[in-house]
PDB file of N, CA and C in Angstrom:
ATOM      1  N   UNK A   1      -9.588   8.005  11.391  1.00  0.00           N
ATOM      2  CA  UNK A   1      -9.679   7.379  10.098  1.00  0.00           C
ATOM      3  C   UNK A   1     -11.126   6.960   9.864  1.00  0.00           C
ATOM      4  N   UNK A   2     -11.751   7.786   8.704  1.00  0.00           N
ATOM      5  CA  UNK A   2     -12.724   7.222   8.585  1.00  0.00           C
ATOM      6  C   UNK A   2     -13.076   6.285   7.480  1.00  0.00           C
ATOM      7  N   UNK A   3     -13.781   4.726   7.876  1.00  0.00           N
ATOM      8  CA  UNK A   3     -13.375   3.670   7.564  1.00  0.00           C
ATOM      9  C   UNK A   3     -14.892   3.704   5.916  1.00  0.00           C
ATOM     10  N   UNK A   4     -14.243   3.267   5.115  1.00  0.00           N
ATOM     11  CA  UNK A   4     -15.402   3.557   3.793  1.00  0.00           C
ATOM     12  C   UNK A   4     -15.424   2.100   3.276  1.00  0.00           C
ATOM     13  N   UNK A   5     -16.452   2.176   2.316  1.00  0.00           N
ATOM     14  CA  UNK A   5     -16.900   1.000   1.427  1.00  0.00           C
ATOM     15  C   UNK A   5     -16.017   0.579   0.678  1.00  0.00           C
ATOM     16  N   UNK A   6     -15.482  -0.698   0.565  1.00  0.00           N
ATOM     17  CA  UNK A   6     -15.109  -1.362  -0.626  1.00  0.00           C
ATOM     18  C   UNK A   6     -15.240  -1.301  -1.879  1.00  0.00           C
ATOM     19  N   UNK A   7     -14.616  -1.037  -2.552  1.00  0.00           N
ATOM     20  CA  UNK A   7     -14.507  -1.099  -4.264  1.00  0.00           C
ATOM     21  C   UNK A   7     -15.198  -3.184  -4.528  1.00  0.00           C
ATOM     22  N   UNK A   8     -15.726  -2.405  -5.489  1.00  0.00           N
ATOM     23  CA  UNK A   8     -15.654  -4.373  -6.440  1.00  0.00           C
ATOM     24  C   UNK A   8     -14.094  -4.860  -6.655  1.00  0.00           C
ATOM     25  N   UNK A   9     -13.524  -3.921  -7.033  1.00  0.00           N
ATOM     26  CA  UNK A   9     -12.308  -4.590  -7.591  1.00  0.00           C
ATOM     27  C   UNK A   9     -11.647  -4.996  -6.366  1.00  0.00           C
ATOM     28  N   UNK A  10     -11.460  -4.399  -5.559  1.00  0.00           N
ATOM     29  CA  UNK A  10     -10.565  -4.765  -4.241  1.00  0.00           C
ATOM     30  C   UNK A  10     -11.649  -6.084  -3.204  1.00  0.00           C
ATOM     31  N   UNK A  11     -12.640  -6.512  -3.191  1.00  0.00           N
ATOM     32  CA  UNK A  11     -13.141  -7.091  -3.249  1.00  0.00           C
ATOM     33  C   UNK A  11     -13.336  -8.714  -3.876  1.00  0.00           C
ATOM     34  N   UNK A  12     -12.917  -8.431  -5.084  1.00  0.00           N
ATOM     35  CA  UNK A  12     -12.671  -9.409  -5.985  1.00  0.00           C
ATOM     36  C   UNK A  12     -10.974  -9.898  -5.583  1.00  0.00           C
ATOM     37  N   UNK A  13     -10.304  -9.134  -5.209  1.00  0.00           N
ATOM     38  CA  UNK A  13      -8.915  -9.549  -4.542  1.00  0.00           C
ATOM     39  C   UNK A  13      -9.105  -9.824  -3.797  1.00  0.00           C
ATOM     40  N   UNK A  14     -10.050  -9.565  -3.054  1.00  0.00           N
ATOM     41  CA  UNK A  14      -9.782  -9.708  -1.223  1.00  0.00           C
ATOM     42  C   UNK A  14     -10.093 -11.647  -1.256  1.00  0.00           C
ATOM     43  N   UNK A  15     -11.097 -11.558  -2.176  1.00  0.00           N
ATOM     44  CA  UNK A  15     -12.063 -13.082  -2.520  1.00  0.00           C
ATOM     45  C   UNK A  15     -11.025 -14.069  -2.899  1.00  0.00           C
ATOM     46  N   UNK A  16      -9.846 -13.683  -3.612  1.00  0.00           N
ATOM     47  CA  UNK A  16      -9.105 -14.091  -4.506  1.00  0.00           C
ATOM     48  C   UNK A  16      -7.478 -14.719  -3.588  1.00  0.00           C
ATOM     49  N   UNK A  17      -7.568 -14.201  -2.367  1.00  0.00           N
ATOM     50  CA  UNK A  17      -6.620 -14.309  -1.471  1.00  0.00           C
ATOM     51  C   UNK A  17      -6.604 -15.715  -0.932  1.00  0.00           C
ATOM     52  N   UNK A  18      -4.830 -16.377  -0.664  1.00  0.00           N
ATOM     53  CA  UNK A  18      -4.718 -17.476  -0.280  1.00  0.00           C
ATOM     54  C   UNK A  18      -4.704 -17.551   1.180  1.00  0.00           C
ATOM     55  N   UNK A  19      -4.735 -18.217   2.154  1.00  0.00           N
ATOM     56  CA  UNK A  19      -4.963 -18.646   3.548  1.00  0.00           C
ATOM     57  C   UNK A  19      -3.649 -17.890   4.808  1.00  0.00           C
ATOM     58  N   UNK A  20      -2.326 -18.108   3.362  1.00  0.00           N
ATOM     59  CA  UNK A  20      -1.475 -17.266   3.986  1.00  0.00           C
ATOM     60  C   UNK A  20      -1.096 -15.615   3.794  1.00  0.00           C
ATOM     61  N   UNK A  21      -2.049 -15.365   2.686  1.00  0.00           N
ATOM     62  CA  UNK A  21      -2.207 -14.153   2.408  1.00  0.00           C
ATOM     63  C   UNK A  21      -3.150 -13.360   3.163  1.00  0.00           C
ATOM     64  N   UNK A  22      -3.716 -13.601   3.725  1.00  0.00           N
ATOM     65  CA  UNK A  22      -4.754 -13.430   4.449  1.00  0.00           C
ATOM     66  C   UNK A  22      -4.478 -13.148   5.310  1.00  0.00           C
ATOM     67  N   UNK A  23      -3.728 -14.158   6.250  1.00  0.00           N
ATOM     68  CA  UNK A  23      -3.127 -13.922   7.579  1.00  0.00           C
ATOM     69  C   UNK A  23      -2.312 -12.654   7.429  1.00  0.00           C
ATOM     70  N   UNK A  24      -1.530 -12.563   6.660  1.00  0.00           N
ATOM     71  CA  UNK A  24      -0.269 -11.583   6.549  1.00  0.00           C
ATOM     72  C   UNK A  24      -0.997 -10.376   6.363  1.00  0.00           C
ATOM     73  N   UNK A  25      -2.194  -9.948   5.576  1.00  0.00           N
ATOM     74  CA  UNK A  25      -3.050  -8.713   5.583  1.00  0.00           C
ATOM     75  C   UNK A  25      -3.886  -8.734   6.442  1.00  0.00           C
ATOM     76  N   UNK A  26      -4.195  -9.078   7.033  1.00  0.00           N
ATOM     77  CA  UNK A  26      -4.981  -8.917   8.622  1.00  0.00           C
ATOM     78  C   UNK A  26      -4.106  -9.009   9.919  1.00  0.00           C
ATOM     79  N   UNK A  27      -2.699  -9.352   9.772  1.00  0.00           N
ATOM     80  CA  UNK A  27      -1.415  -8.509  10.681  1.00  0.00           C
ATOM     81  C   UNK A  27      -0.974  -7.123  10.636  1.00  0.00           C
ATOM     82  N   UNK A  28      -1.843  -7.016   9.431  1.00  0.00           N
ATOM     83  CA  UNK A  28      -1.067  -4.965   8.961  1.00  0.00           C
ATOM     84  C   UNK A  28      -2.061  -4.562   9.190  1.00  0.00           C
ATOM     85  N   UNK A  29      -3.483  -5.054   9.210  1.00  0.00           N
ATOM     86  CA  UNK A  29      -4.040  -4.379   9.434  1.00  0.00           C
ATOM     87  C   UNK A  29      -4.913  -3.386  10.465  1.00  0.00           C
ATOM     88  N   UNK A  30      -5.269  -2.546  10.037  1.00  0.00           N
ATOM     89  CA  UNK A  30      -5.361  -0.747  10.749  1.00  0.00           C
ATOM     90  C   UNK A  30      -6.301  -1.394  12.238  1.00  0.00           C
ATOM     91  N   UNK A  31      -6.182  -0.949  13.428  1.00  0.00           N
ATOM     92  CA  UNK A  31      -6.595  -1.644  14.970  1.00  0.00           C
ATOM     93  C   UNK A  31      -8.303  -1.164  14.497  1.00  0.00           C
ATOM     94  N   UNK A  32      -8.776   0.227  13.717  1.00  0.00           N
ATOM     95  CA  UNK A  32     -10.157   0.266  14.033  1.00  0.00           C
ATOM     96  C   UNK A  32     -10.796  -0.421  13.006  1.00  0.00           C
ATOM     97  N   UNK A  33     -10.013  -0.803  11.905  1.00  0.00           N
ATOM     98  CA  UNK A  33     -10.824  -1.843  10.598  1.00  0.00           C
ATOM     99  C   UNK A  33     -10.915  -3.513  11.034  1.00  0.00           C
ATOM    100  N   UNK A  34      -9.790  -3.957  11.983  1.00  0.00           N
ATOM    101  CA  UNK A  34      -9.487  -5.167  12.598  1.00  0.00           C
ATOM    102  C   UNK A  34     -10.908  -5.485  13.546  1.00  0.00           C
ATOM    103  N   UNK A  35     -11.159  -4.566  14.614  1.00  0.00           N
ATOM    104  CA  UNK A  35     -12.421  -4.148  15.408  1.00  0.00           C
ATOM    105  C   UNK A  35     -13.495  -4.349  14.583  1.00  0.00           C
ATOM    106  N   UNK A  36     -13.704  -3.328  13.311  1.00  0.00           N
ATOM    107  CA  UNK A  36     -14.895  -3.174  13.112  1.00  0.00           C
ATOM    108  C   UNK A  36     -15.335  -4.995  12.134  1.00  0.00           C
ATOM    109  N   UNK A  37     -14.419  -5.564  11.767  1.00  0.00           N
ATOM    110  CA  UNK A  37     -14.842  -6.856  11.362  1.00  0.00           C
ATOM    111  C   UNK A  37     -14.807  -7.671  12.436  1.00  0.00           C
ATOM    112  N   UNK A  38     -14.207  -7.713  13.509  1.00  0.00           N
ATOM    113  CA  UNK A  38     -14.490  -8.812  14.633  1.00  0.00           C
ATOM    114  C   UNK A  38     -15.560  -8.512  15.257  1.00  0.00           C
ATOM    115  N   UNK A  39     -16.379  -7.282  15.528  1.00  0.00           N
ATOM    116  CA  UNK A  39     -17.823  -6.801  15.770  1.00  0.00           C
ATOM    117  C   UNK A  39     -18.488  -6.889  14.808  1.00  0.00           C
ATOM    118  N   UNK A  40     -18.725  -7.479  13.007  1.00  0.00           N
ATOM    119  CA  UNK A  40     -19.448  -8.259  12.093  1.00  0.00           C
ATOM    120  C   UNK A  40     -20.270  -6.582  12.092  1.00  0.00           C
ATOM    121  N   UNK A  41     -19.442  -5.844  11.816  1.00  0.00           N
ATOM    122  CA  UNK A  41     -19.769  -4.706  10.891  1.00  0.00           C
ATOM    123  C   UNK A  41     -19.588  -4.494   9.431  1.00  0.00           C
ATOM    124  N   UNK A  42     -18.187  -5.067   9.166  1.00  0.00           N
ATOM    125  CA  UNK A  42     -17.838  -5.581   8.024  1.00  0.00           C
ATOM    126  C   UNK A  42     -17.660  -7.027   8.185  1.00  0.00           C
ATOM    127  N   UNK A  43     -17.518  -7.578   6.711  1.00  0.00           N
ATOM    128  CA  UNK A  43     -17.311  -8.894   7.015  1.00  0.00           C
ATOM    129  C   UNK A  43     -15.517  -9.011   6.807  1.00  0.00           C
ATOM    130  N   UNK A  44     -15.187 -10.238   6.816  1.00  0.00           N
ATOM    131  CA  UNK A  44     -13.443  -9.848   6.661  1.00  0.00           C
ATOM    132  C   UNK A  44     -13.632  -9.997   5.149  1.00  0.00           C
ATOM    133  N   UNK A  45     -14.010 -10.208   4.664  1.00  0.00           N
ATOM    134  CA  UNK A  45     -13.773  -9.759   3.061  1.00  0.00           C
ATOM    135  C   UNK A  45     -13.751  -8.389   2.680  1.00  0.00           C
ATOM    136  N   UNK A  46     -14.917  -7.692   3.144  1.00  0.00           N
ATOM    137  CA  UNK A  46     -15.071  -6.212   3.406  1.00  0.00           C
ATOM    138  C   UNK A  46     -13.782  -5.550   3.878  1.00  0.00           C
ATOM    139  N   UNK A  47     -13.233  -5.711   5.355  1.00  0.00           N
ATOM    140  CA  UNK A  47     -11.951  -5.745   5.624  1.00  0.00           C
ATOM    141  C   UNK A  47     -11.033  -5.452   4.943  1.00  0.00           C
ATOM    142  N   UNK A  48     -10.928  -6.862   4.474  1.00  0.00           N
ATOM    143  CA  UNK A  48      -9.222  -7.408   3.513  1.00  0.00           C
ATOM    144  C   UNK A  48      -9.246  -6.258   2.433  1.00  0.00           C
ATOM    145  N   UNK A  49     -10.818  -6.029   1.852  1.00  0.00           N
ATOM    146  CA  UNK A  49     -10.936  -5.142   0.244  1.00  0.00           C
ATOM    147  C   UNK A  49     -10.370  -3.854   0.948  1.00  0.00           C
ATOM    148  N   UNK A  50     -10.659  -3.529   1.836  1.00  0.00           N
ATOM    149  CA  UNK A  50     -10.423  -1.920   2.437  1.00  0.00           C
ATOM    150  C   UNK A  50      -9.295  -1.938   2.695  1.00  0.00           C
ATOM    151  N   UNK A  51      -8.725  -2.961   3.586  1.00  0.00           N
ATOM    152  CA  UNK A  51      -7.081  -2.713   3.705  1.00  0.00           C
ATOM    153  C   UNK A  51      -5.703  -3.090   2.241  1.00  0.00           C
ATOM    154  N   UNK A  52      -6.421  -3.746   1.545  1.00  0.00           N
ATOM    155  CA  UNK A  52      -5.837  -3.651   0.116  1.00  0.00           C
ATOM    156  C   UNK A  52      -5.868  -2.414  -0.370  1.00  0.00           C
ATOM    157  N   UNK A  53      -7.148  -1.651  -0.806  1.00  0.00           N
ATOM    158  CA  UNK A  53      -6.885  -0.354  -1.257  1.00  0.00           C
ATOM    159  C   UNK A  53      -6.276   0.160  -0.570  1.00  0.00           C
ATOM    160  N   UNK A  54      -6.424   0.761   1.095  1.00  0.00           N
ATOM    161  CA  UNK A  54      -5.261   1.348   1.874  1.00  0.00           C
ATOM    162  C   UNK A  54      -3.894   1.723   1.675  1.00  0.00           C
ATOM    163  N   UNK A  55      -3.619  -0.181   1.392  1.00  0.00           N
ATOM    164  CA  UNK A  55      -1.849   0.329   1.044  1.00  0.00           C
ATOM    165  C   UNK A  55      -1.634  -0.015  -0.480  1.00  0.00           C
ATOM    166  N   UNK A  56      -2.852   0.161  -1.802  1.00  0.00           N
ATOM    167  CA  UNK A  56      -2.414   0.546  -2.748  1.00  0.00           C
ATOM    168  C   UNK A  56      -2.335   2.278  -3.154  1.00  0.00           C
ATOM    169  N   UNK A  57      -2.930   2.285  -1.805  1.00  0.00           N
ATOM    170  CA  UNK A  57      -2.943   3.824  -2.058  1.00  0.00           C
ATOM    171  C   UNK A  57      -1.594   4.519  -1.710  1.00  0.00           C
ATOM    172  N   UNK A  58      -1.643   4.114  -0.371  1.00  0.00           N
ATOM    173  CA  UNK A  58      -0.076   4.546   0.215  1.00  0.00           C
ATOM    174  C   UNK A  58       1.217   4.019  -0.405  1.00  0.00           C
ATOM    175  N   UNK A  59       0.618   3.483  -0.809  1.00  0.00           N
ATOM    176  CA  UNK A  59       2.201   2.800  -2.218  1.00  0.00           C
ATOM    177  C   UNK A  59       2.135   3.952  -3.326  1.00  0.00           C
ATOM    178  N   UNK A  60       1.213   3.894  -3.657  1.00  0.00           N
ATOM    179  CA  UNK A  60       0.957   4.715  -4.903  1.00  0.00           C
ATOM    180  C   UNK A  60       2.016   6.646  -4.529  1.00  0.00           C
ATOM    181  N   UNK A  61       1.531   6.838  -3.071  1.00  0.00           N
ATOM    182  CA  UNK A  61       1.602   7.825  -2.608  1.00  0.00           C
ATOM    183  C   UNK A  61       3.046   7.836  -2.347  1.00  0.00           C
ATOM    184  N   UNK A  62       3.545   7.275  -1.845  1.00  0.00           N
ATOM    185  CA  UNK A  62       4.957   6.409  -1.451  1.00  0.00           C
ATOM    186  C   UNK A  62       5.712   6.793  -3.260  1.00  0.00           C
ATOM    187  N   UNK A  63       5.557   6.173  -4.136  1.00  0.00           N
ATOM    188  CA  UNK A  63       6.623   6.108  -5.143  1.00  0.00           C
ATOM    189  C   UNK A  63       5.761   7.759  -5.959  1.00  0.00           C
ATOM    190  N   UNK A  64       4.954   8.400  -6.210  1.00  0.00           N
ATOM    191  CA  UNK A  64       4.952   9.655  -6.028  1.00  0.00           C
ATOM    192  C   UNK A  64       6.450  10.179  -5.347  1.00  0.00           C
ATOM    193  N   UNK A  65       6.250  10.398  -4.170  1.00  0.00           N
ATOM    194  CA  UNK A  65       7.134  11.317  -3.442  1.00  0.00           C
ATOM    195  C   UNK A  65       8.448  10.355  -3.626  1.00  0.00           C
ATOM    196  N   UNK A  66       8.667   9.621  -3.855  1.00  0.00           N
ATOM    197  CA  UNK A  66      10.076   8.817  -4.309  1.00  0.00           C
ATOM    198  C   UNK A  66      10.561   9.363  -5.369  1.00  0.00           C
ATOM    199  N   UNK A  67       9.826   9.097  -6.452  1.00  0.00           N
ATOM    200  CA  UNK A  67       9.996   9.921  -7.641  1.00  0.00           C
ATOM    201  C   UNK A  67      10.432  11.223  -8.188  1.00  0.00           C
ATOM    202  N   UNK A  68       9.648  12.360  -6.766  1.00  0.00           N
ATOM    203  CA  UNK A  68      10.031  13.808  -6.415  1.00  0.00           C
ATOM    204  C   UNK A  68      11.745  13.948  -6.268  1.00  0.00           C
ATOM    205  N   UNK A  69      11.931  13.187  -5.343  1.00  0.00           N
ATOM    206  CA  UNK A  69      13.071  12.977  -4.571  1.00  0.00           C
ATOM    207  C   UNK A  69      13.720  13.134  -5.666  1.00  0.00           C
ATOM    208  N   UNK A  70      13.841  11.572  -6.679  1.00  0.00           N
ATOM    209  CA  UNK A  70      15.034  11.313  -7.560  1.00  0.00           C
ATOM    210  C   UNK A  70      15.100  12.281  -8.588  1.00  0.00           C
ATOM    211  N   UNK A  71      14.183  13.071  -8.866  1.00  0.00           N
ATOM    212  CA  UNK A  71      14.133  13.884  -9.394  1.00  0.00           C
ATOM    213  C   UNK A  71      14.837  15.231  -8.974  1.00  0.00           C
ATOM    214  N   UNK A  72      14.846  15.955  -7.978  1.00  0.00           N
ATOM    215  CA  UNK A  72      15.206  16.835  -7.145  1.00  0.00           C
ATOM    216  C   UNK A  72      16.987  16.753  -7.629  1.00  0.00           C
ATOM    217  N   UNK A  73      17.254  14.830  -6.861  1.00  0.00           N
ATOM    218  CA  UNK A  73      18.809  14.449  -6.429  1.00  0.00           C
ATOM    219  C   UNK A  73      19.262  14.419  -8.132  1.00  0.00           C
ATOM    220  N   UNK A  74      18.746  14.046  -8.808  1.00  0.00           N
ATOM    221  CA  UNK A  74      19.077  13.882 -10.501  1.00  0.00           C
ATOM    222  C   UNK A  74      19.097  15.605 -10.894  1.00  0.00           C
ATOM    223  N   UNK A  75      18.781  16.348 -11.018  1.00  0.00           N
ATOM    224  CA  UNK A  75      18.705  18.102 -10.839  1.00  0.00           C
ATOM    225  C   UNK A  75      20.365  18.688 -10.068  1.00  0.00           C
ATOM    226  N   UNK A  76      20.225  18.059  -9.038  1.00  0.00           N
ATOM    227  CA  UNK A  76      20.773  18.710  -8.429  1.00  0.00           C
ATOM    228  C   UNK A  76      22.350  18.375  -9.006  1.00  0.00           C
ATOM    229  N   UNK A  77      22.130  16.829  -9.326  1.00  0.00           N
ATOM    230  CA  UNK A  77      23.882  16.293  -9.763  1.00  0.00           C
ATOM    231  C   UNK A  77      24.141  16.831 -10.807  1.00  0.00           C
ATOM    232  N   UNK A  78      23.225  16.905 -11.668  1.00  0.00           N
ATOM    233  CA  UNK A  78      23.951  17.635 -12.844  1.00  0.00           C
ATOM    234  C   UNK A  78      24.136  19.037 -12.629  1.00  0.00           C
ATOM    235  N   UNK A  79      23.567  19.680 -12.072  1.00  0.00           N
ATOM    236  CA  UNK A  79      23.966  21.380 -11.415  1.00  0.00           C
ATOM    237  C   UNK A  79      25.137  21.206 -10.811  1.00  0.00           C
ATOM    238  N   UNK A  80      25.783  20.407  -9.981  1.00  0.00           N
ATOM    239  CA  UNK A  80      26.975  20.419  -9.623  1.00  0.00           C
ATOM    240  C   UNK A  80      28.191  19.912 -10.676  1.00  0.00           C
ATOM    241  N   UNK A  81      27.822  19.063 -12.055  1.00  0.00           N
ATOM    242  CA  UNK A  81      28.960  19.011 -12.271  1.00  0.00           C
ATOM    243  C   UNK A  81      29.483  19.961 -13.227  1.00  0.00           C
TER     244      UNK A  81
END
């Protein structure tokens, strides 16, 4: 995984995060992005912004292929009746 720059916008969330929000996104987060902020490569703001986009991405990617699905199973029911 190669680890990239922060957006402003995800940034501005990351800034925007409460004490327990924080904690809970730096439990998910990825073992070499966790590393590279406890070695003050990134800072954890840097971090938090990168692992926010991460899983808005994989969400994004996630209800995509969800969508496929219901689509497919919605196709298919009416072909059967």
């Amino acid at each position: 995984m190669k680890i990239k720059e922060a957006s402003e916008e995800y940034l501005e969330k990351a800034q925007q995060l409460s004490d327990d929000e924080i904690d809970k996104l730096q439990y998910r987060m990825r073992g070499k992005l966790y590393r590279r902020a406890e070695d003050k490569k990134l800072t954890l703001v840097e971090a938090l912004a990168i692992q926010l986009e991460i899983e808005d991405e994989e969400l994004k990617e996630w209800r995509e292929k969800r969508e496929e699905m219901l689509a497919k199973s919605n196709k298919k029911s009416k072909k059967d009746k």
